[in-house]
Protein backbone atom coordinates (compact mmCIF):
# COMPACT_ATOMS: atom_id res chain seq x y z
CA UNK A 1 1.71 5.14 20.85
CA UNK A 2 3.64 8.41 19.65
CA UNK A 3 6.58 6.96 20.78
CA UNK A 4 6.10 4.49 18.38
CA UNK A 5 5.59 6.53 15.60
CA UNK A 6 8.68 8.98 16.52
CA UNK A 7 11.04 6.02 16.74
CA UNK A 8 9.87 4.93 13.54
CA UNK A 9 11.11 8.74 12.50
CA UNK A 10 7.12 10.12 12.02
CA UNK A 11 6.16 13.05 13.78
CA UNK A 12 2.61 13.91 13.69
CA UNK A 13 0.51 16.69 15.13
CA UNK A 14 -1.64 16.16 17.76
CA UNK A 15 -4.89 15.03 16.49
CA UNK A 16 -3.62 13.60 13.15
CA UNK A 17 -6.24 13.75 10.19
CA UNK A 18 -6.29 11.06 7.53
CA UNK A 19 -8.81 8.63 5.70
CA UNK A 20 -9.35 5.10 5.39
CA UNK A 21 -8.32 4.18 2.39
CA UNK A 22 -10.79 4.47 -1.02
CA UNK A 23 -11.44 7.94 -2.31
CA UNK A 24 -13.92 8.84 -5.14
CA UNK A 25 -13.02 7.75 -8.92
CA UNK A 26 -12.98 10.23 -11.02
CA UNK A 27 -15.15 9.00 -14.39
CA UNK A 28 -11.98 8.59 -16.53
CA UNK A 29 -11.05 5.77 -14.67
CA UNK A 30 -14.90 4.25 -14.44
CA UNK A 31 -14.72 4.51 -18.51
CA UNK A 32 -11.35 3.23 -19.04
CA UNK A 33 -12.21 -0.03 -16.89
CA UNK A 34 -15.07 -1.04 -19.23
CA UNK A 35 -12.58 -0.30 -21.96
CA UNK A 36 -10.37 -2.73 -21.18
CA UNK A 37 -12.44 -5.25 -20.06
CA UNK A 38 -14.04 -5.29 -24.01
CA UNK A 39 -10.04 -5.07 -25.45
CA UNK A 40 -10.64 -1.55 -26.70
CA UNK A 41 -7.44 -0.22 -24.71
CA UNK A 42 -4.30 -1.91 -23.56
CA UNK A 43 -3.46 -2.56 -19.62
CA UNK A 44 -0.86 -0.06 -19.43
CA UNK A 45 -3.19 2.38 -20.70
CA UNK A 46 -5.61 1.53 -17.72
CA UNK A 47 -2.90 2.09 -15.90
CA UNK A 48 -0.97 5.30 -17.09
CA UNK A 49 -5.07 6.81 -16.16
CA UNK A 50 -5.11 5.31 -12.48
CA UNK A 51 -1.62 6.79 -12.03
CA UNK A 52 -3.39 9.97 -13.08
CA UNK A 53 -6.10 9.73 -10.45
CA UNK A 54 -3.79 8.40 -8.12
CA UNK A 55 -1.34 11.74 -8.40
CA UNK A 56 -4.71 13.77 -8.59
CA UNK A 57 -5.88 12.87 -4.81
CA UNK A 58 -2.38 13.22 -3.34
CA UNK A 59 -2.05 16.65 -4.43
CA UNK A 60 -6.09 17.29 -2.53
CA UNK A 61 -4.77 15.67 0.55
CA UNK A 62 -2.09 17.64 0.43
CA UNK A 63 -3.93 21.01 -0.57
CA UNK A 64 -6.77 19.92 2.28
CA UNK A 65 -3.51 20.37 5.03
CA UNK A 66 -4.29 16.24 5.27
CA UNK A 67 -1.57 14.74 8.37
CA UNK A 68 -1.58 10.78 6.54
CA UNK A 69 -1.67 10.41 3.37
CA UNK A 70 -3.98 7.16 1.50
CA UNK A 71 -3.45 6.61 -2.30
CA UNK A 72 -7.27 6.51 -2.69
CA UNK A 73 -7.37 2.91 -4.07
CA UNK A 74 -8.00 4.08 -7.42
CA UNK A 75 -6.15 0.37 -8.80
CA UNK A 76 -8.39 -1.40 -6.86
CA UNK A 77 -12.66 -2.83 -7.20
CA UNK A 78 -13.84 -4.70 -4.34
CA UNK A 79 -11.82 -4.74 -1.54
CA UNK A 80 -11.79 -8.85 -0.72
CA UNK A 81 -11.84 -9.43 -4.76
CA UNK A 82 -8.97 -6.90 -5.41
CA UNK A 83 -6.58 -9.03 -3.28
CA UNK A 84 -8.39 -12.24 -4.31
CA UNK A 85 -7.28 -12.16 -7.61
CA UNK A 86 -3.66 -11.54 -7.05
CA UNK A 87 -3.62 -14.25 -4.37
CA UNK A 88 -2.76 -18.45 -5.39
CA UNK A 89 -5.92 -20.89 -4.77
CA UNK A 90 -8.95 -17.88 -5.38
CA UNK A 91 -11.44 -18.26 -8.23
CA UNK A 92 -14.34 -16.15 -8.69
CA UNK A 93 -18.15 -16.20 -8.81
CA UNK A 94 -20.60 -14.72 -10.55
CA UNK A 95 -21.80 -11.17 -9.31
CA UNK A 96 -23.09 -10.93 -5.67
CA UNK A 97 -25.18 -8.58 -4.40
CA UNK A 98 -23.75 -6.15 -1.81
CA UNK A 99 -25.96 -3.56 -1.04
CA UNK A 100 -28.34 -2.05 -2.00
CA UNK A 101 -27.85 -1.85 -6.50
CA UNK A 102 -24.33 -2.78 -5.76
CA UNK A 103 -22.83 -6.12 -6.73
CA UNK A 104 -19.40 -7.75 -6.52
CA UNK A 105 -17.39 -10.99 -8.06
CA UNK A 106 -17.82 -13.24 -4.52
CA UNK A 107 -14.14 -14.83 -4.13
CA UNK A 108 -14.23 -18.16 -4.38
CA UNK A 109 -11.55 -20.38 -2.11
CA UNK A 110 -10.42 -23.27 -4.56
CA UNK A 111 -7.16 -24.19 -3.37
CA UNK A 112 -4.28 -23.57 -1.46
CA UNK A 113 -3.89 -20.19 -0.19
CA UNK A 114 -0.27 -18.70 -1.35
CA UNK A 115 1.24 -15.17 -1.89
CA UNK A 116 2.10 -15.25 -5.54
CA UNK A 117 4.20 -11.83 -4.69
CA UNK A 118 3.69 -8.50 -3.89
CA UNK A 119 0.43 -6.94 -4.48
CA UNK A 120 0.23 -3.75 -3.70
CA UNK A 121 3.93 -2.82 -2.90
CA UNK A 122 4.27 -0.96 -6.20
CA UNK A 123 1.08 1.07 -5.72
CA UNK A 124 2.02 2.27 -2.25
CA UNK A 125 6.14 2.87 -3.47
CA UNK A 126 4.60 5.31 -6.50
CA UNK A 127 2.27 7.22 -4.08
CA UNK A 128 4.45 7.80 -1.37
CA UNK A 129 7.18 9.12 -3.94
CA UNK A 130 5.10 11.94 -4.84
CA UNK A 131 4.86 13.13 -1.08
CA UNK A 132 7.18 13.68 1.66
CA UNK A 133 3.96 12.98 4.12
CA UNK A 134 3.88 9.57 5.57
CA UNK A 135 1.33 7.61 3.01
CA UNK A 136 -0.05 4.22 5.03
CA UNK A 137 -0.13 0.89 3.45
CA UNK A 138 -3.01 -0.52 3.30
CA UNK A 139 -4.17 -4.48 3.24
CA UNK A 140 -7.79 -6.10 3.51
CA UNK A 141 -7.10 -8.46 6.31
CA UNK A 142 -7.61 -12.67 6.48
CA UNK A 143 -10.98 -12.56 9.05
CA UNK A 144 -12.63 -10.22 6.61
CA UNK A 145 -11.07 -12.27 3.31
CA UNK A 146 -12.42 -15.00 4.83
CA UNK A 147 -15.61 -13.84 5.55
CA UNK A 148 -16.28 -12.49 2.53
CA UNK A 149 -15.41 -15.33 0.39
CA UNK A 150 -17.11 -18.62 -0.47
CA UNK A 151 -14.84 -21.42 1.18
CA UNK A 152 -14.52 -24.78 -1.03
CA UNK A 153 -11.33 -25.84 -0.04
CA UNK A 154 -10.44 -25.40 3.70
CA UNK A 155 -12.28 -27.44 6.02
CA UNK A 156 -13.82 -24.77 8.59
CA UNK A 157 -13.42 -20.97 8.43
CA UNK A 158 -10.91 -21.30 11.03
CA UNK A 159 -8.82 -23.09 8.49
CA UNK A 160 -9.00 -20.91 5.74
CA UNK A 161 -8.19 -17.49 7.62
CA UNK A 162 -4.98 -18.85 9.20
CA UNK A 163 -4.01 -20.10 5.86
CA UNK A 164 -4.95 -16.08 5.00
CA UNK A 165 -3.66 -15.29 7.31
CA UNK A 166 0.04 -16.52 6.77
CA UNK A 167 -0.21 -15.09 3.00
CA UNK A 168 -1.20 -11.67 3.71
CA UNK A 169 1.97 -11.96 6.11
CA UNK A 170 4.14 -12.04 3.19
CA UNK A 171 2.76 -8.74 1.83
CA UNK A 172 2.71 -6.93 4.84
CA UNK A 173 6.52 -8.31 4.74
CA UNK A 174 6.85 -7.18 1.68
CA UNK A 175 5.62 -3.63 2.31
CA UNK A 176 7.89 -2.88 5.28
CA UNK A 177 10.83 -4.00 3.43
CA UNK A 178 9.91 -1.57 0.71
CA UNK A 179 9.34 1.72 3.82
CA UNK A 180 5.49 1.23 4.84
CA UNK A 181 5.90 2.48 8.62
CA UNK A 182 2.26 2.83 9.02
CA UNK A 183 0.30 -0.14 7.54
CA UNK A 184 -3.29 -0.04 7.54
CA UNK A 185 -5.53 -3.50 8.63
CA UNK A 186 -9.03 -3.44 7.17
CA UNK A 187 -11.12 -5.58 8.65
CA UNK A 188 -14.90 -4.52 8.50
CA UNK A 189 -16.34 -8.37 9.61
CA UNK A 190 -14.24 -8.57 12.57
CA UNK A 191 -17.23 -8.19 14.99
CA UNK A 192 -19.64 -9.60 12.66
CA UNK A 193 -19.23 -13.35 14.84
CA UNK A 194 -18.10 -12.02 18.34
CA UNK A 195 -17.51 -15.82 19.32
CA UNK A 196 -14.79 -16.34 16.69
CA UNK A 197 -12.67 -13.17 17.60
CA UNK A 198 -10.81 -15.00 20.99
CA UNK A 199 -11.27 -18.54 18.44
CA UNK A 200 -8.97 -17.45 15.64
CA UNK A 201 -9.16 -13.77 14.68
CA UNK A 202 -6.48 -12.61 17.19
CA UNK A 203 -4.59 -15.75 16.24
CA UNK A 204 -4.80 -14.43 12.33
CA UNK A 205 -3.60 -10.74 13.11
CA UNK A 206 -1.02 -11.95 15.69
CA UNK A 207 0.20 -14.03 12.11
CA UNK A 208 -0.01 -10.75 10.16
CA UNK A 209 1.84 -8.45 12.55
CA UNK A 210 4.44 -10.79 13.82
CA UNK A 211 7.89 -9.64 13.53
CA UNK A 212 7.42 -6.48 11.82
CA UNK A 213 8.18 -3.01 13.29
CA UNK A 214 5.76 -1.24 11.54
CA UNK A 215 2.44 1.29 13.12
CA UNK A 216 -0.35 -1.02 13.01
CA UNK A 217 -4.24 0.33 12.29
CA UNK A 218 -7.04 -2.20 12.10
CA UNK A 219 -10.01 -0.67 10.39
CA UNK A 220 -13.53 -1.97 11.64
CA UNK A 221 -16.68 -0.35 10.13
CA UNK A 222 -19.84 -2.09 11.12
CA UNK A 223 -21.17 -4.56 13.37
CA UNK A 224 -21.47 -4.99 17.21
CA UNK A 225 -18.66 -3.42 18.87
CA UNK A 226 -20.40 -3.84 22.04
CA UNK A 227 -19.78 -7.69 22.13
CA UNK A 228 -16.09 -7.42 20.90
CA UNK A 229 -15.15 -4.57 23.50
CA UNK A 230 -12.54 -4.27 25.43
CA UNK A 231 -12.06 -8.17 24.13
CA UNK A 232 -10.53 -6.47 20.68
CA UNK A 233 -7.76 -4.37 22.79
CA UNK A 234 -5.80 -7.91 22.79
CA UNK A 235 -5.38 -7.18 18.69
CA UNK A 236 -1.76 -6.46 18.50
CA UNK A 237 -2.22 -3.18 16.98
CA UNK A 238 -1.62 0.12 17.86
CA UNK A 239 -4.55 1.98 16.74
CA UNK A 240 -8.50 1.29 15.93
CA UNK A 241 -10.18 2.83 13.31
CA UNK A 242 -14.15 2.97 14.32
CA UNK A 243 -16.76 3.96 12.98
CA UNK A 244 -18.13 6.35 15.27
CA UNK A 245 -20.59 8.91 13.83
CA UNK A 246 -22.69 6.54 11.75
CA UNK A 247 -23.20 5.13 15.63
CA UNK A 248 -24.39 8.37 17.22
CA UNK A 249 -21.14 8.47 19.01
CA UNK A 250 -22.77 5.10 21.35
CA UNK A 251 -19.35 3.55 21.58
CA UNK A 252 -17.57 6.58 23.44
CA UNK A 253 -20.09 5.27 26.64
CA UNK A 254 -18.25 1.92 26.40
CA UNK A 255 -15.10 3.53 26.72
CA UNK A 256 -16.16 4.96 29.81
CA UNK A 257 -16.79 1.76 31.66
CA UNK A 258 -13.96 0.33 29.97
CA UNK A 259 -11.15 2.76 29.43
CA UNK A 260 -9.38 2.44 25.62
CA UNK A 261 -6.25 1.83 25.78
CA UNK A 262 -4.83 2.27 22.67
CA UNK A 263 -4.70 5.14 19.86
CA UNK A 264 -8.19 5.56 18.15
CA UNK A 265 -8.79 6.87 14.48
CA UNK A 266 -12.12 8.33 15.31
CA UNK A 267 -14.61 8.61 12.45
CA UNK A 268 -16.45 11.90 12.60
CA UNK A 269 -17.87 11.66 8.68
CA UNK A 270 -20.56 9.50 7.71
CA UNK A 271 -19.35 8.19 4.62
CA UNK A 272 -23.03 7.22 3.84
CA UNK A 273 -24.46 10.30 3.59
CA UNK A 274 -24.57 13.77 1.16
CA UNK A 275 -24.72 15.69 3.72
CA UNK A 276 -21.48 17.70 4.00
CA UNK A 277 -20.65 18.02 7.83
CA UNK A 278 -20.48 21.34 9.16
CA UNK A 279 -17.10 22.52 11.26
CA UNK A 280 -19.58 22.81 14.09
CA UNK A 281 -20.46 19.36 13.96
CA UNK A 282 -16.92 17.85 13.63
CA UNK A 283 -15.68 19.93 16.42
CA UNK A 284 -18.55 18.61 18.44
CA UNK A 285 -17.80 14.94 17.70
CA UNK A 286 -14.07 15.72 18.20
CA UNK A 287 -15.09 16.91 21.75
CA UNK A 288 -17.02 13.89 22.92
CA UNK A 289 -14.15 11.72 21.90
CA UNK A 290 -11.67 13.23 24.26
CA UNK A 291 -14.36 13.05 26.94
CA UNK A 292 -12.74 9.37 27.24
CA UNK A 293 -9.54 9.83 25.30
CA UNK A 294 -6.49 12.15 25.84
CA UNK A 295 -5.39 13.93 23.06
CA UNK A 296 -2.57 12.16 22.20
CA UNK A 297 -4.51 8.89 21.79
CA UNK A 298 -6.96 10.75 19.25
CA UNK A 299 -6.66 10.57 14.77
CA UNK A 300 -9.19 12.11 13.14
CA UNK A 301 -11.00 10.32 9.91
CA UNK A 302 -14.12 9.32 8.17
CA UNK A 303 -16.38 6.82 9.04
CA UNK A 304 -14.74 4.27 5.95
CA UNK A 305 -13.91 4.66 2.71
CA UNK A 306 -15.48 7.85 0.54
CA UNK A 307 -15.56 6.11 -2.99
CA UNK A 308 -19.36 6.21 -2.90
CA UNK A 309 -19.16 9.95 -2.50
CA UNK A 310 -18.90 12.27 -4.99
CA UNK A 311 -15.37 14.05 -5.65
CA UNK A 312 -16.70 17.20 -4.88
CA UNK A 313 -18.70 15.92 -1.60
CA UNK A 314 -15.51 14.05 -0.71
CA UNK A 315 -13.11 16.81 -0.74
CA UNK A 316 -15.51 19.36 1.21
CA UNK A 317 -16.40 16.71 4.27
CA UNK A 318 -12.56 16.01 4.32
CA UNK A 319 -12.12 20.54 4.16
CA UNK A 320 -14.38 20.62 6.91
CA UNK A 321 -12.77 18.06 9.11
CA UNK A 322 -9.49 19.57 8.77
CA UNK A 323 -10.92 23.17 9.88
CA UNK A 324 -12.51 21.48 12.83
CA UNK A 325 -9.03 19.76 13.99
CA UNK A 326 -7.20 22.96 12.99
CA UNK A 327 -10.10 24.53 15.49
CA UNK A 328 -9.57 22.25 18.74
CA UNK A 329 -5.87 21.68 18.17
CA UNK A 330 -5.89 25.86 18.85
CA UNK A 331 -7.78 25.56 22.08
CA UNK A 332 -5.47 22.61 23.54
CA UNK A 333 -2.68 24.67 22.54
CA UNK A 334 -4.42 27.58 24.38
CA UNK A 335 -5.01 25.52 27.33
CA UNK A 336 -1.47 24.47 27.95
């Protein structure tokens, strides 16, 4: 797909690096949130501090020799709630537990599902102004929305992620008018029901997608790949961000029997886990993807998102993946 991505004027190295999406908070921001939730500070204080954060983590990425940019999420809680609450026909429940001590506000669908207007738009037009790197936009998508979210409106889950579906449209709309060329799909509970993936899922992503000339990535992080593969290559996306460490590397045999045909953002950092990955180990998970995959098929990322990471554990997995790419880029140079 780099023909893709140099029509749409970005040129990437081979084996770009990037991340999913959330990066760690710094405890400003964690502080400030409570604070305006009691009415001790005003919104656009909260939000002169997350621009703060925000600026902070493009300047690592950029320091860390990062290929694609994210713009760490700092704005955003929960990633179904976040676009729950800016989306017509949502309510929300009491707090849910996610795992382990961590809870989240369950959406609740009340109503009709409608895009009120854009949602994260602004976020992604002040982060990409402070870099001339391509920053990707970056969307929680219907199946997962849907998933995620208590339905008391639509009648069947079918229902309710097509009418998702045709909202989140809008904002992906919304975010190529405004320059997004790479826009980001996250949708964790894809595989979660295999059976509903040929049902409606492709039907809900073929809704997102359609009509826009943008570089699609759908993010999946957990579940059985094994019973969605090579069924999810009909996605109409261009690349698949896995989860592939936290795995033991298991889905790279798939692709053997079955041959992946599209670009891959291969995780090579699990996210769940203090343990900083040495070069050594990167380069050796970076080698046993292009077993199966060529080169120019191959991004290079974490598992998922690093918010439940420490900043300082954060930036020195994302050091150490860069070094490792910098590594085995310099061999396939050397081998040409």
């Amino acid at each position: 797909m780099r023909e893709k991505l140099e029509r749409l004027g970005i040129n990437l190295p081979l084996l770009p690096t990037t991340s999913v999406g959330s990066l760690p908070k710094p405890p400003y921001i964690l502080e400030a949130r409570q604070k305006f939730l009691t009415k001790k500070i005003e919104l656009s204080e909260l939000r002169a501090l997350e621009e703060k954060a925000t600026k902070e983590w493009i300047v690592t990425q950029e320091e860390l020799g990062i290929d694609v940019l994210v713009d760490g999420e700092m704005y955003r809680g929960d990633m179904a709630a976040y676009f729950a609450e800016n989306l017509e026909g949502f309510r929300t429940s009491g707090l849910v537990r996610s795992y382990g001590n961590r809870y989240y506000r369950k959406p609740i669908i009340a109503g009709e599902i409608r895009w009120k207007g854009p949602i994260t738009v602004d976020w992604w037009k002040f982060a990409q102004s402070l870099t001339k790197k391509p920053l990707k936009g970056m969307i929680t998508g219907p199946y997962t929305m849907m998933d995620w979210s208590f339905n008391e409106y639509y009648p069947s889950r079918r229902d309710a992620c097509l009418a998702l579906a045709k909202a989140l449209h809008e904002e992906v709309k919304s975010l190529s008018r405004a320059g997004a060329k790479i826009i980001q799909i996250d949708e964790p509970a894809i595989s979660a029901r295999p059976e509903e993936l040929p049902d409606f899922a492709l039907e809900a992503i073929h809704t997102v997608t359609r009509g826009i000339d943008a570089y699609f990535i759908c993010h999946i992080c957990y579940g059985a790949f094994e019973f969605i593969y090579p069924e999810m290559l009909k996605l109409p996306v261009d690349n698949f961000d896995l989860e592939m460490s936290n795995s033991e590397l298991d889905l790279v045999e798939l692709f053997r029997v079955h041959p992946f045909t599209k670009d891959l953002s291969f995780g090579v950092l699990d996210v769940h886990s203090h343990e900083v990955e040495s070069v050594e180990t990167v380069e050796k998970r970076i080698k046993k993807a292009l077993e199966v995959l060529r080169p120019e098929q191959l991004w290079i990322d974490p598992d998922c998102g690093l918010k439940t990471r420490s900043r300082e554990e954060a930036v020195a997995k994302l050091k150490n993946m860069v070094e490792a790419v910098k590594r085995i880029r310099a061999n396939l140079s050397g081998g040409r």
